[in-house]
N, C-alpha and C. Protein backbone atom coordinates (compact mmCIF):
# COMPACT_ATOMS: atom_id res chain seq x y z
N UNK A 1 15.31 -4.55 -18.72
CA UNK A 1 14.09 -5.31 -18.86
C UNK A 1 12.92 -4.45 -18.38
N UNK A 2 11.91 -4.52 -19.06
CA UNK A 2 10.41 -3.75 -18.89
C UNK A 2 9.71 -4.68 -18.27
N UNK A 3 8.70 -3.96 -17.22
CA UNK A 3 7.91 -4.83 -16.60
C UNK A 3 6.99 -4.25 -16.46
N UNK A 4 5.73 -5.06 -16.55
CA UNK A 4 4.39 -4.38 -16.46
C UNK A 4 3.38 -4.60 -15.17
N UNK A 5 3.17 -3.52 -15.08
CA UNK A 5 2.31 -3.48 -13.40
C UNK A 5 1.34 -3.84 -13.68
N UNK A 6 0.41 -4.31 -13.08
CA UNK A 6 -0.93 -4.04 -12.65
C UNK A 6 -1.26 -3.08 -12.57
N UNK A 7 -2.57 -2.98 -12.67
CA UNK A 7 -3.44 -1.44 -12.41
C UNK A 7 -3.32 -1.37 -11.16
N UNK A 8 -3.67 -2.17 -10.01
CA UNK A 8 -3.73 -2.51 -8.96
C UNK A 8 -2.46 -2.57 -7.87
N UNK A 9 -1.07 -2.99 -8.87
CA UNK A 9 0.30 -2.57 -7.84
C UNK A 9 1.02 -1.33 -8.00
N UNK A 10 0.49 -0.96 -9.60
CA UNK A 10 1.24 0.28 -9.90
C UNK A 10 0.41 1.59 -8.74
N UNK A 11 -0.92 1.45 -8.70
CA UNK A 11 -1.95 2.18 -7.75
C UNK A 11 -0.73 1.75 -6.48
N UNK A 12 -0.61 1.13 -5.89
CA UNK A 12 0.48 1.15 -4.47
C UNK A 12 1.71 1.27 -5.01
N UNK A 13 2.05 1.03 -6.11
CA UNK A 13 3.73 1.89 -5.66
C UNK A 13 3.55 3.12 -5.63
N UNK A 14 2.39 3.58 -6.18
CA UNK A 14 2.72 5.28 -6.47
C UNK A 14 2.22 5.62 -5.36
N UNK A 15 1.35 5.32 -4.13
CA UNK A 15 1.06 4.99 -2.72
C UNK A 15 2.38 5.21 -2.11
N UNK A 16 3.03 4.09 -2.53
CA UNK A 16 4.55 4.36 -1.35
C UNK A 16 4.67 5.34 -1.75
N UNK A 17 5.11 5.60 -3.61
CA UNK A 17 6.48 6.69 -3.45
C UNK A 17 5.70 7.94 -2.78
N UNK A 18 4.78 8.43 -2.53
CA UNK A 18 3.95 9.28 -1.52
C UNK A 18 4.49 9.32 -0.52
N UNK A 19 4.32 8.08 0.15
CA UNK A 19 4.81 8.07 1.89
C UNK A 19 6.01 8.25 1.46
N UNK A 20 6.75 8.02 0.65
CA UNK A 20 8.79 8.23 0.62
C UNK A 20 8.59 9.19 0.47
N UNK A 21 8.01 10.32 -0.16
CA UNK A 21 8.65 12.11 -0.29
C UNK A 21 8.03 12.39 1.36
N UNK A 22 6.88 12.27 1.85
CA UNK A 22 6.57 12.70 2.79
C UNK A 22 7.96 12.11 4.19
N UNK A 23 7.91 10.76 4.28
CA UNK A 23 8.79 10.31 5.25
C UNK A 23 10.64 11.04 5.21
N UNK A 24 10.53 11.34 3.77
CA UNK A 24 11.56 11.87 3.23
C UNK A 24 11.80 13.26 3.65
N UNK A 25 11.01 13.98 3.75
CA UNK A 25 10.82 15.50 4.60
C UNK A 25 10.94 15.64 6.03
N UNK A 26 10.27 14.67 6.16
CA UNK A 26 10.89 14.20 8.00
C UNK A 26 11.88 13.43 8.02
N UNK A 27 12.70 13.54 7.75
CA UNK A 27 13.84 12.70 7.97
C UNK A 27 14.99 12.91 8.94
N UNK A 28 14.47 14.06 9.36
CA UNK A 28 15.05 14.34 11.22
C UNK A 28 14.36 13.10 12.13
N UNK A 29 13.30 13.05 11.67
CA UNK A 29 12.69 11.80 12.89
C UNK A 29 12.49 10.21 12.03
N UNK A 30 13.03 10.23 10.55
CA UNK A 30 12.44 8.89 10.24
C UNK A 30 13.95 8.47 10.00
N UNK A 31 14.65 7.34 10.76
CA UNK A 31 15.66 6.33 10.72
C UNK A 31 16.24 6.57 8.70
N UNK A 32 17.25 6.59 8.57
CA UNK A 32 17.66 6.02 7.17
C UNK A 32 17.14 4.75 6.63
N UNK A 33 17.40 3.73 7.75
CA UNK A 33 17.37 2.48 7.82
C UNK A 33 15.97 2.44 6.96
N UNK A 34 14.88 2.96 7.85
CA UNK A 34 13.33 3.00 7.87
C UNK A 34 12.84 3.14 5.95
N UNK A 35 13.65 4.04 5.36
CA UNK A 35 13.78 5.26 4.18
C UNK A 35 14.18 4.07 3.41
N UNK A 36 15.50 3.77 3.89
CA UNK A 36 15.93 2.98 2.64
C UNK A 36 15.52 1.28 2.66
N UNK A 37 14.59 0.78 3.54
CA UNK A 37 13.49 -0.16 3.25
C UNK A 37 12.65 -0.15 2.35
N UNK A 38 12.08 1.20 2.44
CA UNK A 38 11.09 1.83 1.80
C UNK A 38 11.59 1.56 0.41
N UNK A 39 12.69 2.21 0.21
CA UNK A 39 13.00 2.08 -1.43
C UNK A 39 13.15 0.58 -2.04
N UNK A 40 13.86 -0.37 -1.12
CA UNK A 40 13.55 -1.68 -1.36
C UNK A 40 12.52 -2.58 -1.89
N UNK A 41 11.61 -1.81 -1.17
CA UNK A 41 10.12 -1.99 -1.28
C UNK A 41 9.34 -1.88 -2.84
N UNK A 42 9.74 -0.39 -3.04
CA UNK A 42 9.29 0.07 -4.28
C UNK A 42 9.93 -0.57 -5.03
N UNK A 43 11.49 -0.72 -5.05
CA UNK A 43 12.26 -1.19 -6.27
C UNK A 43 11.23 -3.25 -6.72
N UNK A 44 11.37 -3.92 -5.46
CA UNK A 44 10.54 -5.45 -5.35
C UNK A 44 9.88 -5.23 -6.16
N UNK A 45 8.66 -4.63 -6.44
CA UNK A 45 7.35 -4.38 -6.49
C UNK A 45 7.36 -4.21 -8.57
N UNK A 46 8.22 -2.88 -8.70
CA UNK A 46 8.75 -2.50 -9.68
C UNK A 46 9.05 -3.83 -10.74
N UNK A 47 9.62 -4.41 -9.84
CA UNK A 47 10.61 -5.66 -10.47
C UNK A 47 10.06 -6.98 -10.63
N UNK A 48 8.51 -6.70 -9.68
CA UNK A 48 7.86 -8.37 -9.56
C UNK A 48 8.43 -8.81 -8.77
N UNK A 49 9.24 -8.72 -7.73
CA UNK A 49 10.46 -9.78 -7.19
C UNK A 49 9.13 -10.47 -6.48
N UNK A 50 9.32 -11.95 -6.44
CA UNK A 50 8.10 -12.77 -5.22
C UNK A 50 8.39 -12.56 -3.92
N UNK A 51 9.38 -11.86 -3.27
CA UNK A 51 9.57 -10.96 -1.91
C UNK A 51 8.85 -10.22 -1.76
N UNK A 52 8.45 -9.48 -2.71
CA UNK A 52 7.75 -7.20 -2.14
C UNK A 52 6.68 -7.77 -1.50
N UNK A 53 5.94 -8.87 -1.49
CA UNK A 53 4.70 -8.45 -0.55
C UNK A 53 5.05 -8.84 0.83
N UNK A 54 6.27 -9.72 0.85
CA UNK A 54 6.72 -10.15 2.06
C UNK A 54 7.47 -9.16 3.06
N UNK A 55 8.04 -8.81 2.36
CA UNK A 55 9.37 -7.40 2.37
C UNK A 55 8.03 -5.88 3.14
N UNK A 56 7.08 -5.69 2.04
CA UNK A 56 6.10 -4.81 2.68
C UNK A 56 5.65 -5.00 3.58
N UNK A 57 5.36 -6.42 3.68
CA UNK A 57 4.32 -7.16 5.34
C UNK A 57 5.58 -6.48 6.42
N UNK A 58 6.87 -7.05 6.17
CA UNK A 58 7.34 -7.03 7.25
C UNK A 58 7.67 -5.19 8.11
N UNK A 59 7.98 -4.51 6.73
CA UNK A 59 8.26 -3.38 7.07
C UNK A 59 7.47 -2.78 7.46
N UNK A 60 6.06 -2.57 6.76
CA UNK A 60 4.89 -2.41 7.75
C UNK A 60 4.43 -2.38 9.54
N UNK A 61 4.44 -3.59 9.30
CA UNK A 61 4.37 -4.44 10.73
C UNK A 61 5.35 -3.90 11.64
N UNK A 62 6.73 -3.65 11.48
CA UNK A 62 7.82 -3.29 12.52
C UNK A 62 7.69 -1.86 12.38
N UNK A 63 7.10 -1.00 11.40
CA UNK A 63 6.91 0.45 11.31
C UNK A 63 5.87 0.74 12.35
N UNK A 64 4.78 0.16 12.14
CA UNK A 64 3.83 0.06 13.23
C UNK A 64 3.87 0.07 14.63
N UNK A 65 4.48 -1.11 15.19
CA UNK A 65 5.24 -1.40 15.77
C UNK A 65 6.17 -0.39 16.94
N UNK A 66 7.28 -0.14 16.20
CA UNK A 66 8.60 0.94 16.48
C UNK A 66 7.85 1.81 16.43
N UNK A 67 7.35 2.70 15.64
CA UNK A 67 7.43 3.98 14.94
C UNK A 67 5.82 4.38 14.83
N UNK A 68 5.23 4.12 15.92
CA UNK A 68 3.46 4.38 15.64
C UNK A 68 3.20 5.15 14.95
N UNK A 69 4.12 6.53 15.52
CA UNK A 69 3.94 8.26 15.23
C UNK A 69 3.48 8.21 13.73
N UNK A 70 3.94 6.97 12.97
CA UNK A 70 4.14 7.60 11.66
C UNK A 70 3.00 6.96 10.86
N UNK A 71 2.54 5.83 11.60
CA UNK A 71 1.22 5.42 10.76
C UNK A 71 0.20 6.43 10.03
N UNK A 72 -0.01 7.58 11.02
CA UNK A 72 -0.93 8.05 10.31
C UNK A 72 -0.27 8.96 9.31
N UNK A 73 1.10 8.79 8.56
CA UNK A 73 1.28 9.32 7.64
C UNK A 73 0.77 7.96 5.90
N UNK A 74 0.67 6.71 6.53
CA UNK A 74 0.40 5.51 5.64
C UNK A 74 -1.08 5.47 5.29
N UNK A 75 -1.34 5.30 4.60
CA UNK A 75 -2.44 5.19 3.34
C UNK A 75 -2.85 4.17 4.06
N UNK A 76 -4.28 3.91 4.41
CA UNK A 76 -5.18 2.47 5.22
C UNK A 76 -4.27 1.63 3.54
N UNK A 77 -4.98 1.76 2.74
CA UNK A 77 -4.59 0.80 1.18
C UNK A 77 -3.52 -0.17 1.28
N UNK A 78 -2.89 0.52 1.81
CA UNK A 78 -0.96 -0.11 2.07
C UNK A 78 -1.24 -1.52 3.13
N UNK A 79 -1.86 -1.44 4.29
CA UNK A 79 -2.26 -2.62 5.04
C UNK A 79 -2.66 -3.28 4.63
N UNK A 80 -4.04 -3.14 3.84
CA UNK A 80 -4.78 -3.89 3.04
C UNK A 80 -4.12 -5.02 1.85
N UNK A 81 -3.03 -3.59 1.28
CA UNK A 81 -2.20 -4.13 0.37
C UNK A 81 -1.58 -5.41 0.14
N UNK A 82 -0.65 -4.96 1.48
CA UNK A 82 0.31 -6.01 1.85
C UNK A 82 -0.14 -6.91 2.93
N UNK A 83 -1.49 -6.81 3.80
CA UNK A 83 -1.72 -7.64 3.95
C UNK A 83 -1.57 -8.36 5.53
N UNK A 84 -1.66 -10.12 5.85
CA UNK A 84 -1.03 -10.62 6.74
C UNK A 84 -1.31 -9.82 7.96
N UNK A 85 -0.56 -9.62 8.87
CA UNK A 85 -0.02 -9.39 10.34
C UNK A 85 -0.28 -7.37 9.80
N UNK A 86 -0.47 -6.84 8.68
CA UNK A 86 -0.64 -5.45 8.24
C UNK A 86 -2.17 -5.12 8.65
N UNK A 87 -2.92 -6.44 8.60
CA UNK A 87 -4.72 -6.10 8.56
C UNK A 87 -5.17 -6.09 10.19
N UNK A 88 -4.14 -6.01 11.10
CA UNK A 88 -4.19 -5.64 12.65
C UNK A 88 -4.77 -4.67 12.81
N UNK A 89 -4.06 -3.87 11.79
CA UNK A 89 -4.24 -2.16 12.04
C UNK A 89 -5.32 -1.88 11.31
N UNK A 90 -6.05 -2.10 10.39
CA UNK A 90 -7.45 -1.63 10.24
C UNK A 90 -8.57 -2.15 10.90
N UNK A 91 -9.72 -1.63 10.22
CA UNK A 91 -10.96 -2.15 11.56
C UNK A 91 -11.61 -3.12 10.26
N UNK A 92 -12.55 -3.42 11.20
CA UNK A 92 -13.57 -4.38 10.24
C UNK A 92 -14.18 -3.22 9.09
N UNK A 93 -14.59 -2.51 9.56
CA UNK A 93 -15.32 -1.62 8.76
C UNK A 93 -14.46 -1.48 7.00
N UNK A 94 -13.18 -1.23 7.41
CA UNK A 94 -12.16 -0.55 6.44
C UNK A 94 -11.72 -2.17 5.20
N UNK A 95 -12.00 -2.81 6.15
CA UNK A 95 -11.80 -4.36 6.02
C UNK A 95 -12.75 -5.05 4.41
N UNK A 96 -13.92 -4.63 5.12
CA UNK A 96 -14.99 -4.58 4.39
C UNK A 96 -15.29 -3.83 3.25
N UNK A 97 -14.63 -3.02 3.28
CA UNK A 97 -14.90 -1.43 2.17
C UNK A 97 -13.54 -1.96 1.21
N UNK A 98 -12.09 -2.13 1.67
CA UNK A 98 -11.41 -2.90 1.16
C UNK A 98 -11.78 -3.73 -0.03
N UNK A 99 -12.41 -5.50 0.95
CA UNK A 99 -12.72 -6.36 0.23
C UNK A 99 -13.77 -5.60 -1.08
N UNK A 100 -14.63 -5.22 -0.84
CA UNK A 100 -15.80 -4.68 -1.78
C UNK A 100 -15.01 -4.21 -2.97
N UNK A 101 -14.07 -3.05 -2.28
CA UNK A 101 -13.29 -2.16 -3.62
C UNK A 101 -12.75 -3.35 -4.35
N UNK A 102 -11.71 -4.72 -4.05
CA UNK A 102 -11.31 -5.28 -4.85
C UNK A 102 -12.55 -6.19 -5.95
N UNK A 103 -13.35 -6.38 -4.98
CA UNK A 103 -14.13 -7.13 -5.78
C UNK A 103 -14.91 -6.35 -6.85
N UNK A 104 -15.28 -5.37 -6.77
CA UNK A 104 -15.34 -4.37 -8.09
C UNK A 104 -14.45 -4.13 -9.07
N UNK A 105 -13.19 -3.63 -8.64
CA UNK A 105 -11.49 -3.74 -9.61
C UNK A 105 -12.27 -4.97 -10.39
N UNK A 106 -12.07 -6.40 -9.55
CA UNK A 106 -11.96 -7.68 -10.35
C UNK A 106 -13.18 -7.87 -11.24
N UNK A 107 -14.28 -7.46 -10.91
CA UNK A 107 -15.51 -7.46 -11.79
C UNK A 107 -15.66 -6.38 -12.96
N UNK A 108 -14.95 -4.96 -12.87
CA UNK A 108 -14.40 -4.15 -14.30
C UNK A 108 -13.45 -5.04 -14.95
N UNK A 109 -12.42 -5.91 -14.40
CA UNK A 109 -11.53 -6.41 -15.27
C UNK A 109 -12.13 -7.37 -16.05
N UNK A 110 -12.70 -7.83 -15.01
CA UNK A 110 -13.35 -9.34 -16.27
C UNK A 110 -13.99 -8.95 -17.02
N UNK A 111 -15.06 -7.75 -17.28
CA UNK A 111 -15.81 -7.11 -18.02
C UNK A 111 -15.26 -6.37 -19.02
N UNK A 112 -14.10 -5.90 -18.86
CA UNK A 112 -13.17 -5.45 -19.68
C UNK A 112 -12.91 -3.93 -19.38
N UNK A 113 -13.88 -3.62 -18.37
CA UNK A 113 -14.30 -1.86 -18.34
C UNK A 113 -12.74 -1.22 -17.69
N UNK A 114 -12.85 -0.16 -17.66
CA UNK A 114 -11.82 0.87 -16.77
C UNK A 114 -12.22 0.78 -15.37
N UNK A 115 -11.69 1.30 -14.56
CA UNK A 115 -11.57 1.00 -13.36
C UNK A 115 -11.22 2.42 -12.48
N UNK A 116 -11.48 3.14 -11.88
CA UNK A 116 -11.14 4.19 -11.03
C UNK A 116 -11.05 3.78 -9.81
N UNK A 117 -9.72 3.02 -9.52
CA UNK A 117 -9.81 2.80 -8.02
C UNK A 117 -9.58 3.77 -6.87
N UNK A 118 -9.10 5.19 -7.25
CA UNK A 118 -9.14 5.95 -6.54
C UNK A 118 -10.96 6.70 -5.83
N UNK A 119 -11.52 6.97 -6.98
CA UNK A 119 -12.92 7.12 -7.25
C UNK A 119 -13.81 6.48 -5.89
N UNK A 120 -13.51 4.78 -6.47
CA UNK A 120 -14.27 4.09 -5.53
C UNK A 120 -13.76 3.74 -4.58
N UNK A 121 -12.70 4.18 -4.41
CA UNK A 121 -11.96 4.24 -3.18
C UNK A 121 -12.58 4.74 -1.93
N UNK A 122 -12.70 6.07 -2.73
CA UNK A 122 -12.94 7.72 -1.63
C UNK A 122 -14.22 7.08 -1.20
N UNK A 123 -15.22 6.53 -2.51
CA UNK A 123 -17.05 6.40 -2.16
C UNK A 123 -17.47 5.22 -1.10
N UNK A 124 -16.20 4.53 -1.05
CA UNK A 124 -16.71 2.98 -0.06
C UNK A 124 -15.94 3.42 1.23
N UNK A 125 -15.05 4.31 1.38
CA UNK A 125 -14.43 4.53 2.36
C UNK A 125 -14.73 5.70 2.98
N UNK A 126 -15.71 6.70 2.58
CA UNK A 126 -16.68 7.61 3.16
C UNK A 126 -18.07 7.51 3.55
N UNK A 127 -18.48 5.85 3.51
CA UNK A 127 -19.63 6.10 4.21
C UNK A 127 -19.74 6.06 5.43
């Protein structure tokens, strides 16, 4: 069965699979356990399952958590992403730049336009 992403989830899986090659290179210090969540994650997401955002909240959150060291290998996006008990870890500022970026995504979509969420990513999150 084929399934179609979003512009918007396919942009975070390809987010994770990032953090998986990177976490994947350290894998002297990152748990299996940790790794093969991760893939769980991606596969949900992939699949639509109505878990992955739950499944991400949680793994997130206990990565955080356990494993601080490794946050700053995670994309701010990924919190945002997934959300919940995940939006601890950013600031208001990032919060804000966040909300804005989606509400642009959602205002190209309704308009019909293209969308560079990487683009306006970098421009709301560098001022």
């Amino acid at each position: 069965m084929s399934y179609v992403l979003t512009s918007r989830t396919q942009y975070h899986v390809e987010l994770l699979q990032q953090l998986q090659q990177r976490l994947q290179k350290a894998s002297e210090v990152v748990p299996a356990a940790t790794l093969e969540a991760l893939e769980e994650i991606i596969v949900a997401l992939q699949h639509q399952q109505p878990h992955a955002h739950e499944l991400g909240q949680d793994w997130l959150s206990t990565l955080a958590t356990h494993q601080p060291q490794l946050v700053p290998a995670i994309e701010r996006d990924l919190f945002w992403f997934f959300g919940g008990s995940c939006l601890h870890t950013l600031t208001d500022e990032e919060i804000e730049s966040f909300q804005q970026l989606d509400e642009q995504a959602d205002e190209a979509e309704q308009a019909g336009q293209p969308f560079d969420r990487t683009a306006v990513r970098k421009a709301l999150l560098s001022r």
